[in-house]
Protein backbone atom coordinates (compact mmCIF):
# COMPACT_ATOMS: atom_id res chain seq x y z
CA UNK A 1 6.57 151.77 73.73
CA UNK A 2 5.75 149.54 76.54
CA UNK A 3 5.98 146.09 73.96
CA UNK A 4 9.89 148.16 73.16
CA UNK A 5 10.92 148.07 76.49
CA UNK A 6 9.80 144.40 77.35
CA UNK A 7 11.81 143.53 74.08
CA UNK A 8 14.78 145.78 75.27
CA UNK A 9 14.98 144.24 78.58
CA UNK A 10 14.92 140.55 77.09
CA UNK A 11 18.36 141.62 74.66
CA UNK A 12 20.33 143.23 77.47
CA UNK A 13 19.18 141.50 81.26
CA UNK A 14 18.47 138.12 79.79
CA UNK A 15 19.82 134.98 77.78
CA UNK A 16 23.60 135.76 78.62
CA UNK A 17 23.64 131.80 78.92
CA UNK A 18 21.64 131.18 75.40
CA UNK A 19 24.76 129.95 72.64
CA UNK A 20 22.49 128.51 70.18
CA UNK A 21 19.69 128.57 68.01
CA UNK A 22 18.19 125.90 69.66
CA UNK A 23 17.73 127.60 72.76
CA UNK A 24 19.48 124.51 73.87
CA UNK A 25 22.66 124.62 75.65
CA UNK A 26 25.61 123.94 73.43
CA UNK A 27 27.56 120.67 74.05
CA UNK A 28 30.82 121.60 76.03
CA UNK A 29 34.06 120.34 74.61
CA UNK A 30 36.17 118.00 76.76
CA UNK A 31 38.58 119.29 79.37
CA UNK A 32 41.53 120.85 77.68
CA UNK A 33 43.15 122.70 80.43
CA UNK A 34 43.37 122.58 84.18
CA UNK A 35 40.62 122.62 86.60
CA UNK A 36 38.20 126.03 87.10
CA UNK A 37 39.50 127.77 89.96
CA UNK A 38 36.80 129.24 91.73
CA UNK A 39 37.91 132.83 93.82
CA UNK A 40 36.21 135.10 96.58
CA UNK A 41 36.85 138.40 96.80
CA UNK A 42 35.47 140.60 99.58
CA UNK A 43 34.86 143.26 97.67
CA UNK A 44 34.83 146.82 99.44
CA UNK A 45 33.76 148.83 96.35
CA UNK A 46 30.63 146.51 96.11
CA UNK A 47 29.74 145.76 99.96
CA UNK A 48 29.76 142.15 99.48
CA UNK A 49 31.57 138.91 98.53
CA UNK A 50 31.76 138.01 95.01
CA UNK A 51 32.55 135.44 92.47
CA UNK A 52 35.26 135.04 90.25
CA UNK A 53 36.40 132.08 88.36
CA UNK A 54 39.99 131.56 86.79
CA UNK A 55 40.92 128.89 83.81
CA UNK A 56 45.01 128.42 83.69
CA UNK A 57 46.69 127.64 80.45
CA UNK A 58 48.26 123.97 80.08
CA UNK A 59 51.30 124.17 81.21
CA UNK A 60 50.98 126.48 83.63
CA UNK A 61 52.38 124.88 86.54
CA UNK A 62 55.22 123.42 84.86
CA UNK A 63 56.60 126.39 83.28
CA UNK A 64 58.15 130.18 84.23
CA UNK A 65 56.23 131.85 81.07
CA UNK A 66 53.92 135.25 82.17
CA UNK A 67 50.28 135.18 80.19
CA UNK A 68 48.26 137.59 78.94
CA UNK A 69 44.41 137.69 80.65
CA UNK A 70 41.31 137.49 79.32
CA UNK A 71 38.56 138.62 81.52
CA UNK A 72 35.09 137.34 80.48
CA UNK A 73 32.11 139.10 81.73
CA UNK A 74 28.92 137.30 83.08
CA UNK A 75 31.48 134.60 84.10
CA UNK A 76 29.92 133.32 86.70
CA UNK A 77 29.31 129.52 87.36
CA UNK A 78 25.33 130.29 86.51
CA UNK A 79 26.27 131.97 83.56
CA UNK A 80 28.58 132.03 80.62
CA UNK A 81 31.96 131.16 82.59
CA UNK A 82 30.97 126.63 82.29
CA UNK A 83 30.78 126.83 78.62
CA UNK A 84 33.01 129.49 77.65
CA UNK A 85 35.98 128.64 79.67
CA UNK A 86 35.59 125.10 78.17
CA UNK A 87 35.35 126.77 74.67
CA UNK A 88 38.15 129.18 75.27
CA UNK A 89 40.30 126.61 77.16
CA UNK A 90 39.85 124.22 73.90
CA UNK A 91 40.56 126.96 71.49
CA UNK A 92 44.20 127.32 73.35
CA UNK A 93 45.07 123.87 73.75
CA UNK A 94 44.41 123.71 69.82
CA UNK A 95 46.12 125.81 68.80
CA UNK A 96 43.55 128.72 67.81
CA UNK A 97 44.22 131.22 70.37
CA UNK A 98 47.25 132.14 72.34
CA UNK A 99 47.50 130.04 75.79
CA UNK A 100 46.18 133.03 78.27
CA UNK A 101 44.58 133.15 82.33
CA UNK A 102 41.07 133.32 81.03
CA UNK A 103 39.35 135.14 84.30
CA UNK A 104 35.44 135.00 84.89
CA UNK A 105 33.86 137.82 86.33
CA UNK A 106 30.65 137.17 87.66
CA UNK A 107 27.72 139.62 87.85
CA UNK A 108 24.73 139.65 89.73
CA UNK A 109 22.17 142.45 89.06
CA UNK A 110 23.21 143.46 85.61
CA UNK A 111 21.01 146.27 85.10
CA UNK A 112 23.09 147.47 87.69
CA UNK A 113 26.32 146.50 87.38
CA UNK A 114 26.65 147.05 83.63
CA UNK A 115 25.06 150.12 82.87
CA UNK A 116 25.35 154.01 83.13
CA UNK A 117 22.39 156.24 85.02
CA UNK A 118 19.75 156.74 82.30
CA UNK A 119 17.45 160.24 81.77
CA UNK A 120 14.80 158.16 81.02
CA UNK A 121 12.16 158.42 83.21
CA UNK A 122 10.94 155.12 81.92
CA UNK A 123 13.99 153.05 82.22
CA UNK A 124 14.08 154.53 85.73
CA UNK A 125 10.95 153.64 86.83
CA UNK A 126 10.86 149.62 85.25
CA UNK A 127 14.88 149.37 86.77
CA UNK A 128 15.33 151.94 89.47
CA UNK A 129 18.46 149.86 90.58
CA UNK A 130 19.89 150.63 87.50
CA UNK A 131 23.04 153.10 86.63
CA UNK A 132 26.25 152.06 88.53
CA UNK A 133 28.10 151.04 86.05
CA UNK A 134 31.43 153.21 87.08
CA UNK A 135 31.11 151.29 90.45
CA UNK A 136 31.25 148.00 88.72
CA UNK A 137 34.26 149.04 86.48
CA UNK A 138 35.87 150.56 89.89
CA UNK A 139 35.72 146.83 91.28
CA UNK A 140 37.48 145.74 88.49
CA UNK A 141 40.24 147.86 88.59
CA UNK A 142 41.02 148.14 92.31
CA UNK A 143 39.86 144.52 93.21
CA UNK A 144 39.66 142.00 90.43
CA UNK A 145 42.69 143.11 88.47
CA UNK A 146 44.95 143.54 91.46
CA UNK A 147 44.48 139.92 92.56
CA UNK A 148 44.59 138.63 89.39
CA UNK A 149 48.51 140.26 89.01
CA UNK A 150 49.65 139.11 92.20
CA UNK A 151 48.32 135.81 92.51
CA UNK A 152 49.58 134.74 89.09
CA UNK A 153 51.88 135.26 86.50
CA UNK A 154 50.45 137.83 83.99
CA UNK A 155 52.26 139.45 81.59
CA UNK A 156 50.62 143.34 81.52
CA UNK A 157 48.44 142.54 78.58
CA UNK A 158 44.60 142.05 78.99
CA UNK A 159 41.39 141.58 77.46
CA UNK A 160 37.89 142.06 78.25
CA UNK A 161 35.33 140.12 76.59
CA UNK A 162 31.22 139.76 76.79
CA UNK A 163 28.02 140.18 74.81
CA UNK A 164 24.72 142.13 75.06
CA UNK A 165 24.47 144.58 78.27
CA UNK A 166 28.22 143.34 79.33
CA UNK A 167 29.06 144.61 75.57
CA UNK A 168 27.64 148.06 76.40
CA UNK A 169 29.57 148.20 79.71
CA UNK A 170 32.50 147.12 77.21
CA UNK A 171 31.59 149.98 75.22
CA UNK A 172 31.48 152.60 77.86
CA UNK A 173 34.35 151.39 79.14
CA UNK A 174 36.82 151.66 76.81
CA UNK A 175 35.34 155.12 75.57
CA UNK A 176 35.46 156.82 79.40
CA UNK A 177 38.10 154.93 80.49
CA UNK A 178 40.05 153.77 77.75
CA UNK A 179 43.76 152.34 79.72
CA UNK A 180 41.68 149.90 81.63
CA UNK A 181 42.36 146.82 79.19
CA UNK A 182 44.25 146.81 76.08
CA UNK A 183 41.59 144.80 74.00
CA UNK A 184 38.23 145.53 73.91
CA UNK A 185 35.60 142.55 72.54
CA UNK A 186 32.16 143.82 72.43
CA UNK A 187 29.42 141.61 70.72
CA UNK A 188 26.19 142.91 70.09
CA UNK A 189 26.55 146.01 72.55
CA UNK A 190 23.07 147.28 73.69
CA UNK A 191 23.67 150.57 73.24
CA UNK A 192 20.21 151.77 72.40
CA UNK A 193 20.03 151.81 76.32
CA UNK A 194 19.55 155.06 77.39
CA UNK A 195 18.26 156.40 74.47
CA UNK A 196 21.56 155.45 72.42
CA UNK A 197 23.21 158.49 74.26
CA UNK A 198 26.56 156.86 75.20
CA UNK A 199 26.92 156.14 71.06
CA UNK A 200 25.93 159.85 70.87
CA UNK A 201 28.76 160.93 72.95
CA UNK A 202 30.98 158.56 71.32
CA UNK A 203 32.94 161.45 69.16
CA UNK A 204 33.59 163.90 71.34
CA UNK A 205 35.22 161.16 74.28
CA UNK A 206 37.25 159.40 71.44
CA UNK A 207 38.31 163.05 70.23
CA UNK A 208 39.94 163.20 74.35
CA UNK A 209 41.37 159.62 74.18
CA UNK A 210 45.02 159.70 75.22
CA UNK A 211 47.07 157.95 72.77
CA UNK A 212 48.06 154.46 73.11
CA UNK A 213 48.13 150.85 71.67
CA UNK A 214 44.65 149.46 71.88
CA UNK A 215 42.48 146.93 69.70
CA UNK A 216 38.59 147.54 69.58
CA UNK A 217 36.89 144.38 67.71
CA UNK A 218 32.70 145.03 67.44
CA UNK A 219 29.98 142.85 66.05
CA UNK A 220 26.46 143.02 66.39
CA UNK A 221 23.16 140.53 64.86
CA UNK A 222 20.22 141.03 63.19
CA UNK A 223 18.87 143.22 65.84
CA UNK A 224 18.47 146.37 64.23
CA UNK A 225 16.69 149.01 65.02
CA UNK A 226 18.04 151.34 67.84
CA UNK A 227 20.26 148.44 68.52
CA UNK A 228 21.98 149.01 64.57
CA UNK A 229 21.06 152.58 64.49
CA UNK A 230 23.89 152.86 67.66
CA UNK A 231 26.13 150.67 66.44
CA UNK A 232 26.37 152.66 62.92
CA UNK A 233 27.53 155.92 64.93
CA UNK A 234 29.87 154.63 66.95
CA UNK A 235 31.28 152.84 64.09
CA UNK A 236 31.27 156.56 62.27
CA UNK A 237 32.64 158.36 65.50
CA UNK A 238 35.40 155.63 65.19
CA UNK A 239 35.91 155.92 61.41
CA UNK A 240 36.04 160.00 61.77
CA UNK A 241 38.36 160.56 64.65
CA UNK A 242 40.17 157.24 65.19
CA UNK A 243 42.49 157.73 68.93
CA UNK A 244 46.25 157.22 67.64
CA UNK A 245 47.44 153.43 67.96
CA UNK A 246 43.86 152.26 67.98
CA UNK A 247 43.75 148.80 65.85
CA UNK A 248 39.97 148.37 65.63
CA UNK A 249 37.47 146.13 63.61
CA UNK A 250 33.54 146.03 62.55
CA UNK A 251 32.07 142.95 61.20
CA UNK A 252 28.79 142.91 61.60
CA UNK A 253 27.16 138.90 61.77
CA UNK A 254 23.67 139.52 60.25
CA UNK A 255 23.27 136.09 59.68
CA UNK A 256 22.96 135.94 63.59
CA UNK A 257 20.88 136.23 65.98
CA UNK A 258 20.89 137.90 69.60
CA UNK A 259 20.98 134.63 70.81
CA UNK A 260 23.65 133.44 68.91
CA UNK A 261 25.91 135.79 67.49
CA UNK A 262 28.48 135.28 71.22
CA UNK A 263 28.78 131.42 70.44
CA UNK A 264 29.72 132.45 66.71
CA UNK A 265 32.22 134.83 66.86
CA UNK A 266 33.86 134.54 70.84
CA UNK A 267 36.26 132.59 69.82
CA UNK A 268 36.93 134.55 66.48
CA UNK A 269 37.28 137.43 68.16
CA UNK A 270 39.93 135.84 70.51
CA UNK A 271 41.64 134.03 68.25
CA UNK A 272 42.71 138.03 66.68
CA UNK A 273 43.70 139.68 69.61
CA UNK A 274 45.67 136.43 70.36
CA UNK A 275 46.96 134.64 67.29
CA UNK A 276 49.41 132.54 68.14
CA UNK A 277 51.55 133.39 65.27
CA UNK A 278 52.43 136.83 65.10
CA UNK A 279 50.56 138.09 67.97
CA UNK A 280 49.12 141.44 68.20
CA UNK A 281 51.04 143.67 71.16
CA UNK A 282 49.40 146.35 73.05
């Protein structure tokens, strides 16, 4: 049990910045939109200044148009937001996914931050920080969102987007609290945390959903295990009782691995909820 939970903690506290098989970092693409923006906010809900990094669209200064935002979790500078937003920004200026405000959340003590309060006495006693979860998701919605809106010109339609333990706050998020964003992009969610419970709950919170135009796009690796084992209720919960005007997708990438499967289907994933032919609207 005690080799299990050393494993667990690698696949949702660690790697976020790990995009290849390597275990080398990936090569970033050349500038393709304007300069990172980096942001403070003095955050009330979390006692304490923290980081958020914004990526504008080309063309952004020079036009009047209103964007849709994509808000990628772990986006801080020392993790996934320097390779990502170069990614992302690339994927726009090509042509592959709708020019949007790509907004980089960071995080700082993720067992924390990005998960719910677990009954397991073990979990508790290796991360008794652990658990605030709503907190973090309250500091999105009464901090980072509103200064996102006012500061630049969004258009009411958002994303949220991460892998591993920012999947499972992904997860959570749009089950409990499901008119936060309008798309939710979870890869390889770690929802065996907490003894898989928030998958176990999954039916009877989608059964209370309110209805409403969302998009739900999941993936996981090779993981399996409890990490597969979760995944495969959800996915039933979702296939049984599907919340009216939910667009949603599983395609699991078992060619991947934990390590990998973010920097293999990020961009995919994007690329759906923002074609830039016929987009999708929420």
């Amino acid at each position: 049990m005690l080799r299990m939970l050393m494993f667990a903690a690698c696949l949702v506290f660690g790697g976020e910045s790990a995009i290849a098989s390597t275990g080398q970092a990936e090569p970033s693409p050349a500038p393709t939109a304007a300069s990172s923006i980096p942001l403070t906010i003095l955050s009330d809900v979390m006692g304490k200044v923290r980081e958020v990094n914004v990526l504008l669209p080309l063309g952004y200064e020079t036009s009047q148009e209103r964007y849709p935002v994509i808000y990628l979790l772990d986006g801080g500078m020392a993790q996934d937001w320097p390779s990502y937003s170069a990614r992302i920004g690339a994927a726009m200026a090509d042509g592959r996914v709708r020019p949007a405000i790509l907004v980089g959340i960071a995080t700082e003590d993720r067992q924390n931050e990005l998960t719910q309060r677990s009954t397991d006495r073990r979990i508790a006693r290796q991360w008794p920080n652990h658990g605030e979860s709503d907190r973090f998701r309250r500091y999105i919605e009464t901090e980072v969102k509103p200064q996102i809106e006012g500061r630049y010109r969004t258009n009411g339609d958002d994303a949220v987007l991460g892998e591993s333990a920012a999947a499972l706050f992904i997860v959570e998020t749009y089950l409990r609290q499901p008119t936060l964003f309008d798309r939710y992009l979870a890869v390889s969610p770690s929802l065996w945390w907490d003894r898989e419970a928030l998958s176990k709950h999954a039916a009877a919170l989608l059964a209370a959903h309110p209805e409403g135009e969302r998009q739900l796009l999941l993936t996981i690796g090779d993981e399996g295990g409890q990490m597969q084992a979760s995944m495969d209720r959800l996915v039933a919960a979702l296939r049984n009782n599907p919340p009216k005007g939910l667009v949603w997708a599983y395609e699991p990438r078992h060619s991947e691995t934990h390590s990998t499967v973010f920097s293999a289907s990020a961009i995919d994933f994007l690329s759906r909820a923002y074609p830039v032919q016929e987009p999708v609207n929420p």
